[in-house]
C-alpha atoms as a PDB file:
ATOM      1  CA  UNK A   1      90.406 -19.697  28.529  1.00  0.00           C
ATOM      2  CA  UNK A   2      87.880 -16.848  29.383  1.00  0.00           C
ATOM      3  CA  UNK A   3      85.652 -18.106  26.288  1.00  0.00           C
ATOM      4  CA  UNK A   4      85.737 -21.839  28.041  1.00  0.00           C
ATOM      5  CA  UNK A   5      84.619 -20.213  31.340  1.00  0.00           C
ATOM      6  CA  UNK A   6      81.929 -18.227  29.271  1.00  0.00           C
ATOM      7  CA  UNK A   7      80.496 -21.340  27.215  1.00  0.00           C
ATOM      8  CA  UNK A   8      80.512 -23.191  29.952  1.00  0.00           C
ATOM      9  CA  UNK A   9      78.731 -20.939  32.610  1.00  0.00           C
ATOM     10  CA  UNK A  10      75.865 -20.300  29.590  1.00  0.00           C
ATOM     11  CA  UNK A  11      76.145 -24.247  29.116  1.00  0.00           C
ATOM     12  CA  UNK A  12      75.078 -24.692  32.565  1.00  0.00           C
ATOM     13  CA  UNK A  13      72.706 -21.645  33.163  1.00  0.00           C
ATOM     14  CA  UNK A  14      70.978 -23.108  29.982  1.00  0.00           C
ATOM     15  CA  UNK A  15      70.938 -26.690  31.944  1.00  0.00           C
ATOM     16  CA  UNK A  16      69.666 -25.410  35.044  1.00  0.00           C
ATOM     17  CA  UNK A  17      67.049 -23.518  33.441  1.00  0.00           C
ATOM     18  CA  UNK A  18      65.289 -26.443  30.879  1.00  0.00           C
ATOM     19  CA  UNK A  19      66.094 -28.657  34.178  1.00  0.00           C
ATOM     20  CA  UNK A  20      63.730 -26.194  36.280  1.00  0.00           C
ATOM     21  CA  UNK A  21      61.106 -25.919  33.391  1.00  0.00           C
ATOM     22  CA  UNK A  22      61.053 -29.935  33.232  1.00  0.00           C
ATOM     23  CA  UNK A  23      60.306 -30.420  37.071  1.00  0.00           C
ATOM     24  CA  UNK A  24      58.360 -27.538  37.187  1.00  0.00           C
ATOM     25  CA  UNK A  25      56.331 -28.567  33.925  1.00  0.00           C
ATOM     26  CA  UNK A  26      55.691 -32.028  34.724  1.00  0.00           C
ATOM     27  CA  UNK A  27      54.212 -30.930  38.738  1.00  0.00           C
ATOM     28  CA  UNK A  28      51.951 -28.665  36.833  1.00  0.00           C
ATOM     29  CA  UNK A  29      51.197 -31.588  34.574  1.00  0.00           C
ATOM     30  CA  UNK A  30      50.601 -34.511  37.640  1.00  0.00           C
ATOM     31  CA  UNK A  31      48.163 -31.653  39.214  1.00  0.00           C
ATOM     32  CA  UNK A  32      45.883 -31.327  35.849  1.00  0.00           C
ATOM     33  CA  UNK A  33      46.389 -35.111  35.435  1.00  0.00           C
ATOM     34  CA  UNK A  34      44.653 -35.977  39.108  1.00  0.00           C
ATOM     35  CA  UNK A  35      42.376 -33.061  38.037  1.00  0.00           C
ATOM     36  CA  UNK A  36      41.115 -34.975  35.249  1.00  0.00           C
ATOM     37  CA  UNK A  37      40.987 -38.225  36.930  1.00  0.00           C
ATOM     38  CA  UNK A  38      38.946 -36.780  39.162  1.00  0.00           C
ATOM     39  CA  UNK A  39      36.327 -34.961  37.445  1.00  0.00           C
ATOM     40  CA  UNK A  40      36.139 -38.210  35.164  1.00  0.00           C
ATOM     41  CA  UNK A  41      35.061 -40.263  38.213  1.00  0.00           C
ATOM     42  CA  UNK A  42      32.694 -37.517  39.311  1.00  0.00           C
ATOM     43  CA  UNK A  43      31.469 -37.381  35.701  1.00  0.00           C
ATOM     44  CA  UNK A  44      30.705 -40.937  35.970  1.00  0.00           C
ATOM     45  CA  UNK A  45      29.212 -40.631  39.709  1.00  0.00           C
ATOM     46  CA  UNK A  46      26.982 -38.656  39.031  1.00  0.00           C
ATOM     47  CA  UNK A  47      25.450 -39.696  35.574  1.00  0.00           C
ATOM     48  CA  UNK A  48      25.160 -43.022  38.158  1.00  0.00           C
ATOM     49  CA  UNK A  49      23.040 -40.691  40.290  1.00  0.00           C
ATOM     50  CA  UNK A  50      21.247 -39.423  37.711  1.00  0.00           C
ATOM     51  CA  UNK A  51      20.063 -42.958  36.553  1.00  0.00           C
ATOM     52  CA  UNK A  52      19.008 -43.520  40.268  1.00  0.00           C
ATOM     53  CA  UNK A  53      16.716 -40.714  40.682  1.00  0.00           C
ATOM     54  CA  UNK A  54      15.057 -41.382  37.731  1.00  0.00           C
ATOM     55  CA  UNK A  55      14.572 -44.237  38.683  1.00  0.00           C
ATOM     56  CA  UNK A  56      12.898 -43.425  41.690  1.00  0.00           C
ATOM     57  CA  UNK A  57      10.838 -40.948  40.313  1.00  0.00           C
ATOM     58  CA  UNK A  58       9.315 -43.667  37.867  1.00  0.00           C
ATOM     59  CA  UNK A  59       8.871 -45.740  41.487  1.00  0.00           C
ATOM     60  CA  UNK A  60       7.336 -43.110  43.007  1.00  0.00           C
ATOM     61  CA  UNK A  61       4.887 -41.992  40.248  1.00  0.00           C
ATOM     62  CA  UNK A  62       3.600 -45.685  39.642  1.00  0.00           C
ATOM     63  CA  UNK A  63       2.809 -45.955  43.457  1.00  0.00           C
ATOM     64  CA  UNK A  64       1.835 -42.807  44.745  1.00  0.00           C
ATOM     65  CA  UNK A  65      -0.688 -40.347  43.261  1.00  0.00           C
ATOM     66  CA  UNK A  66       2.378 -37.854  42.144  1.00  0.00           C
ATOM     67  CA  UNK A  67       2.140 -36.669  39.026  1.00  0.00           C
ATOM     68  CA  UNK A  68       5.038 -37.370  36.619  1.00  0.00           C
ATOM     69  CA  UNK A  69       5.499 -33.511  35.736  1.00  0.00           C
ATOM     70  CA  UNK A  70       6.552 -33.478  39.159  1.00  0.00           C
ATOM     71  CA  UNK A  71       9.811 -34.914  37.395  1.00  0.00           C
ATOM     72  CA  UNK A  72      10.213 -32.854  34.381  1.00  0.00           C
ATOM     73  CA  UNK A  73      13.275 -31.148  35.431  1.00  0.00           C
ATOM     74  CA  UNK A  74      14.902 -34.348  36.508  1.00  0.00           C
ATOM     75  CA  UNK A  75      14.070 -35.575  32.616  1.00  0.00           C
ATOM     76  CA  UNK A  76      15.746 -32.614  31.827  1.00  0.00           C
ATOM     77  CA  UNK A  77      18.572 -32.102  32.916  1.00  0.00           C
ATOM     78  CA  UNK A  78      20.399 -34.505  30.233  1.00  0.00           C
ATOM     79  CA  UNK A  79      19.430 -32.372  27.741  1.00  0.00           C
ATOM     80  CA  UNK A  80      20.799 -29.305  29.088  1.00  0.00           C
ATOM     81  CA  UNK A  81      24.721 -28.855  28.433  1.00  0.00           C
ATOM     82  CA  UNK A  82      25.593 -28.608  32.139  1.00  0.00           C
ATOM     83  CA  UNK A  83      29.258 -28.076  33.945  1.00  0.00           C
ATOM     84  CA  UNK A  84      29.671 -30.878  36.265  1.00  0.00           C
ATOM     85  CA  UNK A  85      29.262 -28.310  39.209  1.00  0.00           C
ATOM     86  CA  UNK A  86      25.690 -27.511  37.513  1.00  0.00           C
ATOM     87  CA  UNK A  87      24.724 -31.205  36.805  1.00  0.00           C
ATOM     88  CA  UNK A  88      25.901 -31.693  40.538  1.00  0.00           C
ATOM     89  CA  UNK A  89      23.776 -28.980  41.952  1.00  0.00           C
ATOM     90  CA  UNK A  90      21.009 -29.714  39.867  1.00  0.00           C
ATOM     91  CA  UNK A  91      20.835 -33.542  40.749  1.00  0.00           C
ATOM     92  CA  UNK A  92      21.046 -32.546  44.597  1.00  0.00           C
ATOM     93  CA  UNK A  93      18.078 -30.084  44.079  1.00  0.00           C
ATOM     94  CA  UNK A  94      15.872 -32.995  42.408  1.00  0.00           C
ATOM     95  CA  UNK A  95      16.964 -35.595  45.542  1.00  0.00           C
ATOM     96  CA  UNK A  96      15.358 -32.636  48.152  1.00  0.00           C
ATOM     97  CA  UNK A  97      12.401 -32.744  46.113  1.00  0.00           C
ATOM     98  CA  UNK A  98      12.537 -36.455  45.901  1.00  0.00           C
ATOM     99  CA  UNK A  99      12.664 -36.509  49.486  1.00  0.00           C
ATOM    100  CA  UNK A 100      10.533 -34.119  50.474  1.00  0.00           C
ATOM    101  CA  UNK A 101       7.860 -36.319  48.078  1.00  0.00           C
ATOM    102  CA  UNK A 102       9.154 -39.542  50.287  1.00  0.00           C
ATOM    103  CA  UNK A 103       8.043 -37.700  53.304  1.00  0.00           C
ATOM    104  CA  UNK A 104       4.678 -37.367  52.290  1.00  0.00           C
ATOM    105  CA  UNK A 105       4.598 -40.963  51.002  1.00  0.00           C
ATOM    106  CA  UNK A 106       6.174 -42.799  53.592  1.00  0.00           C
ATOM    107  CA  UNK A 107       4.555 -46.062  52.305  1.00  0.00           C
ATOM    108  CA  UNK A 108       6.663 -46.201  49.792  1.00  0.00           C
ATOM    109  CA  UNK A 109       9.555 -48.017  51.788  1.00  0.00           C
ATOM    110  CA  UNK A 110       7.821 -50.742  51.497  1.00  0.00           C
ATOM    111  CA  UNK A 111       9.098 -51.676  48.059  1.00  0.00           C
ATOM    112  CA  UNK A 112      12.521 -53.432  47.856  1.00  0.00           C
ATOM    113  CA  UNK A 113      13.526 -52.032  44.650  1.00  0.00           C
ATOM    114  CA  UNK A 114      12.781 -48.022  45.949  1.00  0.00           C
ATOM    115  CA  UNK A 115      14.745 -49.210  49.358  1.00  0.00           C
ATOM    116  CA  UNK A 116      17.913 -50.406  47.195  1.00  0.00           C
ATOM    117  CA  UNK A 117      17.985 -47.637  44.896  1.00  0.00           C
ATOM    118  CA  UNK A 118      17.928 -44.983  47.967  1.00  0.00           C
ATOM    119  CA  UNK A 119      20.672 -47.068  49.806  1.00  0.00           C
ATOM    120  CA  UNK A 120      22.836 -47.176  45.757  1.00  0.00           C
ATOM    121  CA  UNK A 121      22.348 -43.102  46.147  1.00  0.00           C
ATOM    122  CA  UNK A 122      23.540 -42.663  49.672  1.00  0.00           C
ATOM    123  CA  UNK A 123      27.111 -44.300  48.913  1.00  0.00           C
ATOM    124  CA  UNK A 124      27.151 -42.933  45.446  1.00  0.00           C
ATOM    125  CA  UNK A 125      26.701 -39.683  48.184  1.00  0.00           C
ATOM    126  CA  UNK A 126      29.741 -40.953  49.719  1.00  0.00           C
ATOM    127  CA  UNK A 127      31.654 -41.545  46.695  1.00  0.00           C
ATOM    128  CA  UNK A 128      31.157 -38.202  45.560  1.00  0.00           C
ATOM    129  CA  UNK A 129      32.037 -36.322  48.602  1.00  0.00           C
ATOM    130  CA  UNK A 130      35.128 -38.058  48.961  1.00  0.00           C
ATOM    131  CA  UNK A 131      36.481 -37.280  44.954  1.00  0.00           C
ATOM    132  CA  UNK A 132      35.030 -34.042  45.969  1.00  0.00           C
ATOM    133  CA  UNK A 133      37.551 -33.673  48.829  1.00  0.00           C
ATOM    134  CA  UNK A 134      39.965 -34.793  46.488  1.00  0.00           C
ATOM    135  CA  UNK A 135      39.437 -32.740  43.512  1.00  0.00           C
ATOM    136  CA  UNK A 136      38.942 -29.905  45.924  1.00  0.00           C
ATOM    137  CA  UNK A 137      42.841 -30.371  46.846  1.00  0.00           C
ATOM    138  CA  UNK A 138      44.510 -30.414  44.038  1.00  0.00           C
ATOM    139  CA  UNK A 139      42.823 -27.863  42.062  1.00  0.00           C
ATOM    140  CA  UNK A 140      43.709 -25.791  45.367  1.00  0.00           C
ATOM    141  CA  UNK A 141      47.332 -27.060  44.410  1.00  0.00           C
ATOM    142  CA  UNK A 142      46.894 -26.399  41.353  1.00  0.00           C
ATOM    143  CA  UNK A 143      45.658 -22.535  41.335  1.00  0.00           C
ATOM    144  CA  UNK A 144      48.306 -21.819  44.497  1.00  0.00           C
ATOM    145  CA  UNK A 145      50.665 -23.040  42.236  1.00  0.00           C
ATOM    146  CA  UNK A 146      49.697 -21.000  39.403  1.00  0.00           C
ATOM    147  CA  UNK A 147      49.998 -17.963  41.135  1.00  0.00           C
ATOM    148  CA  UNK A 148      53.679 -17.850  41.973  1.00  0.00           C
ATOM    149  CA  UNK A 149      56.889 -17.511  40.185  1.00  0.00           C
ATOM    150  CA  UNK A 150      58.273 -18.946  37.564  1.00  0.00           C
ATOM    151  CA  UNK A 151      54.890 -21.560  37.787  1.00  0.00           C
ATOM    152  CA  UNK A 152      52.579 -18.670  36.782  1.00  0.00           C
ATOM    153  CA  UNK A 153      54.589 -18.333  33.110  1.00  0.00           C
ATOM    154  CA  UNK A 154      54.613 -22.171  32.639  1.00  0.00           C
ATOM    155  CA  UNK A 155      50.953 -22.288  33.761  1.00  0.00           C
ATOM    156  CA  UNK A 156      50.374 -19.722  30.860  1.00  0.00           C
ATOM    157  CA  UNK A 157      52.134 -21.432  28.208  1.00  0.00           C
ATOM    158  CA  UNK A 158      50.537 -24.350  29.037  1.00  0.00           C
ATOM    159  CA  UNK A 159      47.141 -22.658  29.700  1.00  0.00           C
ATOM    160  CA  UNK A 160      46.705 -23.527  32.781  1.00  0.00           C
ATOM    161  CA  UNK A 161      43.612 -22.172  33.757  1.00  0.00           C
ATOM    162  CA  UNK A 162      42.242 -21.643  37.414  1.00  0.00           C
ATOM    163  CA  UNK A 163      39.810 -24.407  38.815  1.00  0.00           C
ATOM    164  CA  UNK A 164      36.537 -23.726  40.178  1.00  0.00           C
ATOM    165  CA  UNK A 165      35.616 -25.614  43.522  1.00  0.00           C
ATOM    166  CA  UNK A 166      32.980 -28.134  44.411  1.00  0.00           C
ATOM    167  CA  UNK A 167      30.817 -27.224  47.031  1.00  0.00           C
ATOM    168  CA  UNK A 168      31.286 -30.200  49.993  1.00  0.00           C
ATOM    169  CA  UNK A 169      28.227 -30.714  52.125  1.00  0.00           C
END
């Protein structure tokens, strides 16, 4: 009788224990899941944004007297093999210097196309704060989560590294 008892409180410490990991395993899972949703639609953003820009530095170089070197390190940036927080910081840099240009060249609001584009970048703007926000969350989630026990060995085995945080204007 005491070998029953024995079997069957292993039997169910074993249960308990794969039941925890499961739960515990598949939150830590849903987290990296949004995660990756997330930086895919800001991956996506901001190659959109990207396009924009350079298309308005083609605008403004045909109708102003800026040089086109002006926009060398917009041309550049594709090349470079840039985190999405770099390609992110990089493209907001360029769009100051876009607008400071725009400032000087206020004429150029007069063409339609250079008025639509600017309008396409302030909701892709909007887009990208808000999946920002969102990213922001989880990957708080996420690392909190990381940190405490028994979460902290799963997140190991799974390497589950900390995530880095987006800057949110």
């Amino acid at each position: 009788m005491s070998e029953f008892i024995t079997i069957l409180t292993i039997f169910v410490i074993v249960s308990i224990l794969t039941l925890t990991y499961m739960v515990l395993s598949k939150n830590l899972k849903s987290y990296k899941i949004k995660i990756d949703e997330a930086e895919s639609v800001l991956d996506e953003l901001l190659k959109e944004k990207y396009d924009s820009l350079f298309s308005i530095g083609e605008i403004i170089t045909n109708e102003t007297e800026v040089d086109n070197k002006v926009f060398t390190n917009l041309k550049n940036i594709k090349k470079q093999n840039l985190s999405v927080f770099d390609f992110d910081k990089k493209l907001d840099e360029n769009y100051e210097l876009i607008k400071q240009i725009i400032d000087d060249y206020s004429e150029i609001y007069k063409n339609k196309e250079f008025n639509k584009i600017i309008k396409n970048i302030s909701n892709l703007d909007e887009k990208l704060e808000a999946t920002k926000v969102f990213y922001n969350k989880y990957a708080e989630d996420l690392n909190s989560m990381a940190t405490k026990i028994p979460i902290n060995i799963l997140a190991k085995l799974h390497r589950v590294e900390d995530k880095d945080y987006f800057e949110i204007n």
